[in-house]
Protein backbone atom coordinates (compact mmCIF):
# COMPACT_ATOMS: atom_id res chain seq x y z
CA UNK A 1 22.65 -4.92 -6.89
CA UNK A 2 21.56 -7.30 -3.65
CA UNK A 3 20.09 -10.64 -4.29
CA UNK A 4 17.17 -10.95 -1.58
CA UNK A 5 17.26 -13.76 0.87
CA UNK A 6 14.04 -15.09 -0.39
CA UNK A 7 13.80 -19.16 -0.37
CA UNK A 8 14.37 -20.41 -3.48
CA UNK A 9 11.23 -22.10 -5.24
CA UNK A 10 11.20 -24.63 -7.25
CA UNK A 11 8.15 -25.72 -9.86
CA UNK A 12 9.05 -28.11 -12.78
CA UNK A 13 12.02 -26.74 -14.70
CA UNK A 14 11.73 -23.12 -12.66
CA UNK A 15 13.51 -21.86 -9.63
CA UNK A 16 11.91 -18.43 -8.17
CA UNK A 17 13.54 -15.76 -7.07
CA UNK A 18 13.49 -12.04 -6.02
CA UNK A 19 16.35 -9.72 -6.75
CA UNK A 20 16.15 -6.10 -5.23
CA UNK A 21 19.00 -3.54 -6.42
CA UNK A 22 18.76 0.11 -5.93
CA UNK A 23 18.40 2.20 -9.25
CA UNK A 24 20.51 5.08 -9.17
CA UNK A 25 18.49 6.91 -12.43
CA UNK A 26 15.21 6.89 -10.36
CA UNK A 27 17.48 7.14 -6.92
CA UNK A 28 14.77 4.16 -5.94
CA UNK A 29 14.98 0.71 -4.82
CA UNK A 30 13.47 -1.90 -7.71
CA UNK A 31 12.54 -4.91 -6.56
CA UNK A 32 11.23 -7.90 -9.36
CA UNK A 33 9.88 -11.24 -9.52
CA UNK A 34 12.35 -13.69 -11.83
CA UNK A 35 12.45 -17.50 -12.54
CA UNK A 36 15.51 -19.32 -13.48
CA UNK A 37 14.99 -21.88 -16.18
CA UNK A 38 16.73 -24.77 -15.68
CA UNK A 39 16.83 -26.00 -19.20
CA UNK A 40 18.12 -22.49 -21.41
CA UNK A 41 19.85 -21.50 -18.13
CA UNK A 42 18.49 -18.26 -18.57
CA UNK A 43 16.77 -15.65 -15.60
CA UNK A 44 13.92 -14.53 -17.17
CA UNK A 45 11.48 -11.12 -15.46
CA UNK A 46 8.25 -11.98 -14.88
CA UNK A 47 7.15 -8.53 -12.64
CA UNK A 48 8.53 -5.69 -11.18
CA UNK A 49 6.84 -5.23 -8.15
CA UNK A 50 8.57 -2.50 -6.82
CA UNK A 51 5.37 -0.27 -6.32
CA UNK A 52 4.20 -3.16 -4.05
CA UNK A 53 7.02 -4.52 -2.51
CA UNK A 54 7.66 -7.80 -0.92
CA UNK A 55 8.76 -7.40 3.42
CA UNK A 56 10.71 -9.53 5.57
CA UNK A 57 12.65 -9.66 8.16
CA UNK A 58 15.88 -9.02 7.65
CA UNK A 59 16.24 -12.87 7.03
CA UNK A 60 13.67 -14.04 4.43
CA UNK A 61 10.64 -12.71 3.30
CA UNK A 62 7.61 -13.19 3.79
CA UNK A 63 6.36 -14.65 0.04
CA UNK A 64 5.94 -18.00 -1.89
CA UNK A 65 5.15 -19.54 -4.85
CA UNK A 66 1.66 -22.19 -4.39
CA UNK A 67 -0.76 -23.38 -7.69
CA UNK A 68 0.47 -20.90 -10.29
CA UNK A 69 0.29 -17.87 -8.07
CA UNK A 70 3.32 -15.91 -6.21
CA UNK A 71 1.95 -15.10 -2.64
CA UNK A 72 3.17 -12.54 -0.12
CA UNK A 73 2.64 -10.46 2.58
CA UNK A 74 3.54 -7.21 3.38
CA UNK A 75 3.88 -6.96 6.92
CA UNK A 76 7.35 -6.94 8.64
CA UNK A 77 7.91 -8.26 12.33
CA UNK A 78 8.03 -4.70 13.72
CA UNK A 79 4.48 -4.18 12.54
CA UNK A 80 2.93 -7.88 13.99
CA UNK A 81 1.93 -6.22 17.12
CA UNK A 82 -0.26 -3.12 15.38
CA UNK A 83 -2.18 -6.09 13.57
CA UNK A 84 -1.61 -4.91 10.26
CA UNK A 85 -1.46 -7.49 7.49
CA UNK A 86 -2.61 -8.16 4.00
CA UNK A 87 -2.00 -10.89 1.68
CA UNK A 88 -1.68 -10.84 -1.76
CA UNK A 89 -1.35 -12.34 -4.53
CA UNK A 90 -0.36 -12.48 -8.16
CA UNK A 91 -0.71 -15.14 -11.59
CA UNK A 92 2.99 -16.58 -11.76
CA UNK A 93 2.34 -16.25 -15.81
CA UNK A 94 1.37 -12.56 -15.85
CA UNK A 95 4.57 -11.44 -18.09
CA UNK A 96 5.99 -8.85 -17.16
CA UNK A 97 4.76 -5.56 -15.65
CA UNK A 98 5.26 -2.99 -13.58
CA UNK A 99 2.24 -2.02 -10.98
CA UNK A 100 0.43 -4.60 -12.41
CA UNK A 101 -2.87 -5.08 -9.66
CA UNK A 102 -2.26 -7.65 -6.93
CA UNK A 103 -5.40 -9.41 -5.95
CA UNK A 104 -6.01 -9.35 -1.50
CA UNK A 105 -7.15 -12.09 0.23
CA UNK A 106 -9.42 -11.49 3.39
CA UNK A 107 -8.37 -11.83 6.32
CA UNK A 108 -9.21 -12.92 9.94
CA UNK A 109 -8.16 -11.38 13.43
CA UNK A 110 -6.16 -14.50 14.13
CA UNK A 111 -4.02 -14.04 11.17
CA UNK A 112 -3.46 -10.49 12.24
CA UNK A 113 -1.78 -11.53 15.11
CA UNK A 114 -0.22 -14.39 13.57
CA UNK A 115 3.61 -14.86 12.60
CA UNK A 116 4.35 -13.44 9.12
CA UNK A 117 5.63 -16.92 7.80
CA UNK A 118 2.40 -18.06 6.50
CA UNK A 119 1.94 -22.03 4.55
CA UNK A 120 0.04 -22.28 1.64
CA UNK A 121 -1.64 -25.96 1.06
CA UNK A 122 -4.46 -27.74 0.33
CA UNK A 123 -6.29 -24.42 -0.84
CA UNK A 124 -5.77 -23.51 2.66
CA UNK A 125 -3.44 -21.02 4.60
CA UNK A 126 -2.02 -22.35 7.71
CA UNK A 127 -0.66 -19.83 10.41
CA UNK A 128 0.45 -19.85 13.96
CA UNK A 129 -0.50 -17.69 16.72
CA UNK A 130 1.93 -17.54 19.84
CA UNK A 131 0.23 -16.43 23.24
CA UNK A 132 3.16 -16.98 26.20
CA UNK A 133 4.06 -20.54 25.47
CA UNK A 134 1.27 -21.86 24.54
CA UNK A 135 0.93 -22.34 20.39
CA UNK A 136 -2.05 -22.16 18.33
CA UNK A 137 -2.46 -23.45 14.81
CA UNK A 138 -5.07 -22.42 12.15
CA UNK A 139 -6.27 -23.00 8.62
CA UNK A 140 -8.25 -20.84 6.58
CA UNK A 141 -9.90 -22.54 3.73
CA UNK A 142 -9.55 -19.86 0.67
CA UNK A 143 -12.75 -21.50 -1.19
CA UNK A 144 -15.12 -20.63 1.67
CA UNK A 145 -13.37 -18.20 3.33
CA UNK A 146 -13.76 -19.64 6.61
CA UNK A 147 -11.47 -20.15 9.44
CA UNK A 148 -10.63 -22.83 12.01
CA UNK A 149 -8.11 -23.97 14.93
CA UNK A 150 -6.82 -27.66 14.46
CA UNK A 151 -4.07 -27.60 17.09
CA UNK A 152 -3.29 -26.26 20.14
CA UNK A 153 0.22 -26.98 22.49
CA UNK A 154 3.05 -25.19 24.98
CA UNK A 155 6.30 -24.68 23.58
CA UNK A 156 8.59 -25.84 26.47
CA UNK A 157 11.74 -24.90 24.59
CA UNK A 158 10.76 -21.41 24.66
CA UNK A 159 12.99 -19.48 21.67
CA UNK A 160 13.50 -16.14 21.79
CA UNK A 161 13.73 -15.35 17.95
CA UNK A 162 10.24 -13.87 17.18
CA UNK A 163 9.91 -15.76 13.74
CA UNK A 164 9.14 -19.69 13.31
CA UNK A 165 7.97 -21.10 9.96
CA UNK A 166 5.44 -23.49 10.25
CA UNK A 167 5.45 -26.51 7.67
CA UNK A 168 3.07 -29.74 7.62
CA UNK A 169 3.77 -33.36 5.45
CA UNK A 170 1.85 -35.95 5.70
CA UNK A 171 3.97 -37.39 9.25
CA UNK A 172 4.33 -34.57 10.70
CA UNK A 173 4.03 -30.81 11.59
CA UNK A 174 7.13 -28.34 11.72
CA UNK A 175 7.13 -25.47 13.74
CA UNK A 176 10.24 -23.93 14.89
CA UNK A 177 12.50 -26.60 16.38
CA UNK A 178 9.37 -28.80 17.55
CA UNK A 179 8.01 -31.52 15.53
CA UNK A 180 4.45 -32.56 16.21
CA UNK A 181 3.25 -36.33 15.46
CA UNK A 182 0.23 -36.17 13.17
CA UNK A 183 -1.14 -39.40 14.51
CA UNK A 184 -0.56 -39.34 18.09
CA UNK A 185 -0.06 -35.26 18.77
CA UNK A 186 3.10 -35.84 20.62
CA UNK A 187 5.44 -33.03 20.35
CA UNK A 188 9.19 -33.76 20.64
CA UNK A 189 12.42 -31.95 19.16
CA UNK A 190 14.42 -34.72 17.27
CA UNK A 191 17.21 -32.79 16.25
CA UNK A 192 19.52 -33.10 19.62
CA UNK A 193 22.70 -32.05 17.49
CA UNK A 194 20.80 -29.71 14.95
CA UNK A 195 22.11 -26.14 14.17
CA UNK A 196 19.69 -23.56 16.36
CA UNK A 197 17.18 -22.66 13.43
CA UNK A 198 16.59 -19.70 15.07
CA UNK A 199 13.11 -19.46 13.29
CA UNK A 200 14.44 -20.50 9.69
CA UNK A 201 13.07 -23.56 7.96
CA UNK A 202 16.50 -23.90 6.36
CA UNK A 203 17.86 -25.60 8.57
CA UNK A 204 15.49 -28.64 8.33
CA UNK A 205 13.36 -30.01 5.40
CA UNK A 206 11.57 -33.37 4.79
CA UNK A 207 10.08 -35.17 1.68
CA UNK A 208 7.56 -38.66 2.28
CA UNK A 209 10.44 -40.74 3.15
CA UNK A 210 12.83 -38.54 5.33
CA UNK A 211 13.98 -35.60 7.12
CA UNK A 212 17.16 -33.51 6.23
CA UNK A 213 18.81 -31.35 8.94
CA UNK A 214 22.10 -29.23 9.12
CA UNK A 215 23.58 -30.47 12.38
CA UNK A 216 25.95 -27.85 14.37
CA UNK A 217 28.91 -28.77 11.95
CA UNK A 218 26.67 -27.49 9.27
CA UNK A 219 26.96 -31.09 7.95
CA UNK A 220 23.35 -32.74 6.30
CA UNK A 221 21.87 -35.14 8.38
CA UNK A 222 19.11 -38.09 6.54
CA UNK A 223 16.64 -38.94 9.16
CA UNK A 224 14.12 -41.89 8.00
CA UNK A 225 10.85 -41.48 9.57
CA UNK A 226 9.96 -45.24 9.26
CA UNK A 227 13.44 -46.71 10.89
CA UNK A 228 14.59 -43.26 13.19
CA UNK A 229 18.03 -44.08 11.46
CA UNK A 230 20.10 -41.21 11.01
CA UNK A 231 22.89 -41.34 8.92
CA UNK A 232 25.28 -37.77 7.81
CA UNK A 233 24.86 -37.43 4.10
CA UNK A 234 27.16 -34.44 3.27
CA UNK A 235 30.15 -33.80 5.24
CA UNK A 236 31.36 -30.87 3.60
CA UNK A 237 30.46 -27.49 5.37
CA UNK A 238 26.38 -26.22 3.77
CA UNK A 239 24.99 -23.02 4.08
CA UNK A 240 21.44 -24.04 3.74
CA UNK A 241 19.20 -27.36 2.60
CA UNK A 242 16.19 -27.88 0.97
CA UNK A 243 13.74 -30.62 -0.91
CA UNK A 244 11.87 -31.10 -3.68
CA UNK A 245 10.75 -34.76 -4.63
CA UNK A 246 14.27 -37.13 -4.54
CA UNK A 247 16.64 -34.09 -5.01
CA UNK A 248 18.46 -31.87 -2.26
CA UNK A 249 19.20 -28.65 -3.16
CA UNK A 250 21.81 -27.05 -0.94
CA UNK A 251 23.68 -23.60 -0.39
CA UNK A 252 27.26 -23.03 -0.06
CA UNK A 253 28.98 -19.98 0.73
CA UNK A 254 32.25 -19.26 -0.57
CA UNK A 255 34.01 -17.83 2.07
CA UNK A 256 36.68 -15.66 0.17
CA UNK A 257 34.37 -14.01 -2.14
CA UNK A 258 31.49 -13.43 0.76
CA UNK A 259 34.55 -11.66 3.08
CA UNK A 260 35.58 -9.48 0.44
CA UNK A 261 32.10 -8.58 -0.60
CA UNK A 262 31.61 -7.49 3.73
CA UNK A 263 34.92 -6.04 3.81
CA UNK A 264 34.15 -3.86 0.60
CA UNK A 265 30.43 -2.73 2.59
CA UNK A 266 32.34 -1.39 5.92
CA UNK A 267 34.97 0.04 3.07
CA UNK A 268 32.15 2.12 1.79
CA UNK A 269 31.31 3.36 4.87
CA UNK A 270 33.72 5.32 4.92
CA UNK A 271 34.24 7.34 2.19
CA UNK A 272 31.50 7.60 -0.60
CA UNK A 273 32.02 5.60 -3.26
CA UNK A 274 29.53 5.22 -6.37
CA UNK A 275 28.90 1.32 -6.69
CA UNK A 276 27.87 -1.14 -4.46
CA UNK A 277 28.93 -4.68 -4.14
CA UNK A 278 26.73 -8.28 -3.82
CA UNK A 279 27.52 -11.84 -2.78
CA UNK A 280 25.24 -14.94 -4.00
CA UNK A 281 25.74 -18.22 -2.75
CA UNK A 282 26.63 -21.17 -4.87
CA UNK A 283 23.79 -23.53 -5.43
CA UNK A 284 24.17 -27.51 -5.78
CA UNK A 285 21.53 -30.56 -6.28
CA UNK A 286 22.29 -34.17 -5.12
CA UNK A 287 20.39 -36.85 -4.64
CA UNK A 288 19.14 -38.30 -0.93
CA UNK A 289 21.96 -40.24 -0.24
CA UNK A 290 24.35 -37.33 -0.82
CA UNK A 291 25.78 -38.31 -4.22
CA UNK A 292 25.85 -37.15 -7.92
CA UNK A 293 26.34 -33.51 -6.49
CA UNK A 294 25.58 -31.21 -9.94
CA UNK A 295 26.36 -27.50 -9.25
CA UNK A 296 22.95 -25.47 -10.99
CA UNK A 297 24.52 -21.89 -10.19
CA UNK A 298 27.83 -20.33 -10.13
CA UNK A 299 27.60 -17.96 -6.73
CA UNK A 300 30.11 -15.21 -5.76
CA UNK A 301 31.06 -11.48 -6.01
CA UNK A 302 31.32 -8.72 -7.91
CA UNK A 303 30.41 -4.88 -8.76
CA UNK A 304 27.14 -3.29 -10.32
């Protein structure tokens, strides 16, 4: 069984996940929709999607949860440049079924050609289009079905990953390692000492008061947008951070159990052997200033 890389999503007492595993009765990969509830501690099913299944990159894929509906697309980097993309979606309380029919959005030419790491706000879908260095943004209002460009700049730190998430709050707009002033339309990178992203919002999230970074330690950063203060939060060595309200919710790898799990893969490799081995992370909340750390999931390793 492999837990996918998806980004964990959290609504009220839910987290969302997907968890792919290969089903050696059907000699087929099965792929399914699950929440975690937070107060019986239980994982509970709510689709198996494997007819249509969710793509990504090798990193995270391309899906999210947004006003009782689980979004995603199912185009994969390697297929951005034939323009193929379609967005679908389906009612987070469906129960649980297997083919059940996924509703597609229409689409526009620019979102063709946009990057596969779509936002979801506002009843709109936001999207970036990358020509050279120069950067695009777009919105398509789902009510009307309409389409329009809202921001337009050159990317003068040219990355070379060909995925950036794009993220908006009320301050400011996220996209890759830039951050673009909502009020004035300046575009700066803050984050002198922040880990490369490497197009993954993980590295950097924000709430109304502040932004959180990893810096190159892998150490969480608090930067207030009001004072420019930055202070380090969490010393100790974190995978990944994210936010939701006044709580952090942060990764951590265990090192021993994730090296087994690898060394156990290339082991395999080499003679056939009938299991296969997976590796989840362990998953903490805290609060913003870094304290009352509560872990919410036990990670690590083991056969299936």
């Amino acid at each position: 069984m492999t837990l996918s890389n998806i980004d964990t999503e959290l609504q009220g007492a839910y987290f969302y996940t997907l968890i792919s595993y290969w089903a050696a009765y059907s000699d087929s990969e099965v792929q399914k929709l699950m929440r975690v509830n937070l107060d019986t501690k239980r994982l509970e099913t709510l689709y198996d999607i494997s007819e249509t299944p969710v793509s990504g990159d090798g990193k995270f894929r391309f899906c999210c949860i947004y006003q009782d509906y689980f979004y995603f697309d199912k185009r994969t980097k390697w297929q951005s440049s034939y323009l193929r993309s379609k967005s679908l979606k389906l009612p987070i309380e469906g129960g649980i079924a297997k083919g059940t029919p996924t509703t597609e959005l229409p689409t526009t030419t620019n979102r063709k050609k946009a990057k596969p790491y779509l936002l979801y706000m506002d009843n709109k879908i936001f999207y970036a289009v990358e020509e050279g260095s120069k950067i695009k943004l777009f919105c398509y209002d789902m009510p009307s079905e309409s389409e329009q460009q809202f921001f337009e700049f050159r990317d003068k730190q040219k990355s070379s990953e060909v995925s950036s998430f794009f993220e908006i709050d009320k301050d400011y707009i996220y996209y890759g390692d830039d951050m673009i002033s909502r009020k004035t339309g300046k575009v700066f990178s803050l984050f002198r000492n922040m880990k490369k992203s490497k197009g993954s919002r993980k590295n950097y999230t924000a709430n109304d008061k502040y932004v959180f970074y990893l810096d190159k330690q892998d150490r969480v950063h608090r930067w207030d947008k009001k004072t420019k203060r930055d202070v380090i939060i969490r010393k100790e060595k974190t995978l990944a951070v994210s936010c939701a309200g006044n709580r952090l919710y942060i990764r951590v790898r265990d090192e021993k159990g994730y090296n087994q799990c690898r060394k156990d893969e290339y082991d395999n490799d080499e003679e056939v052997i009938y299991f296969t081995t997976y590796y989840a992370d362990n998953l903490y909340c805290m609060d913003i200033d870094g304290k009352k750390e509560k872990k919410l999931w036990e990670g690590g390793y083991n056969f299936c």
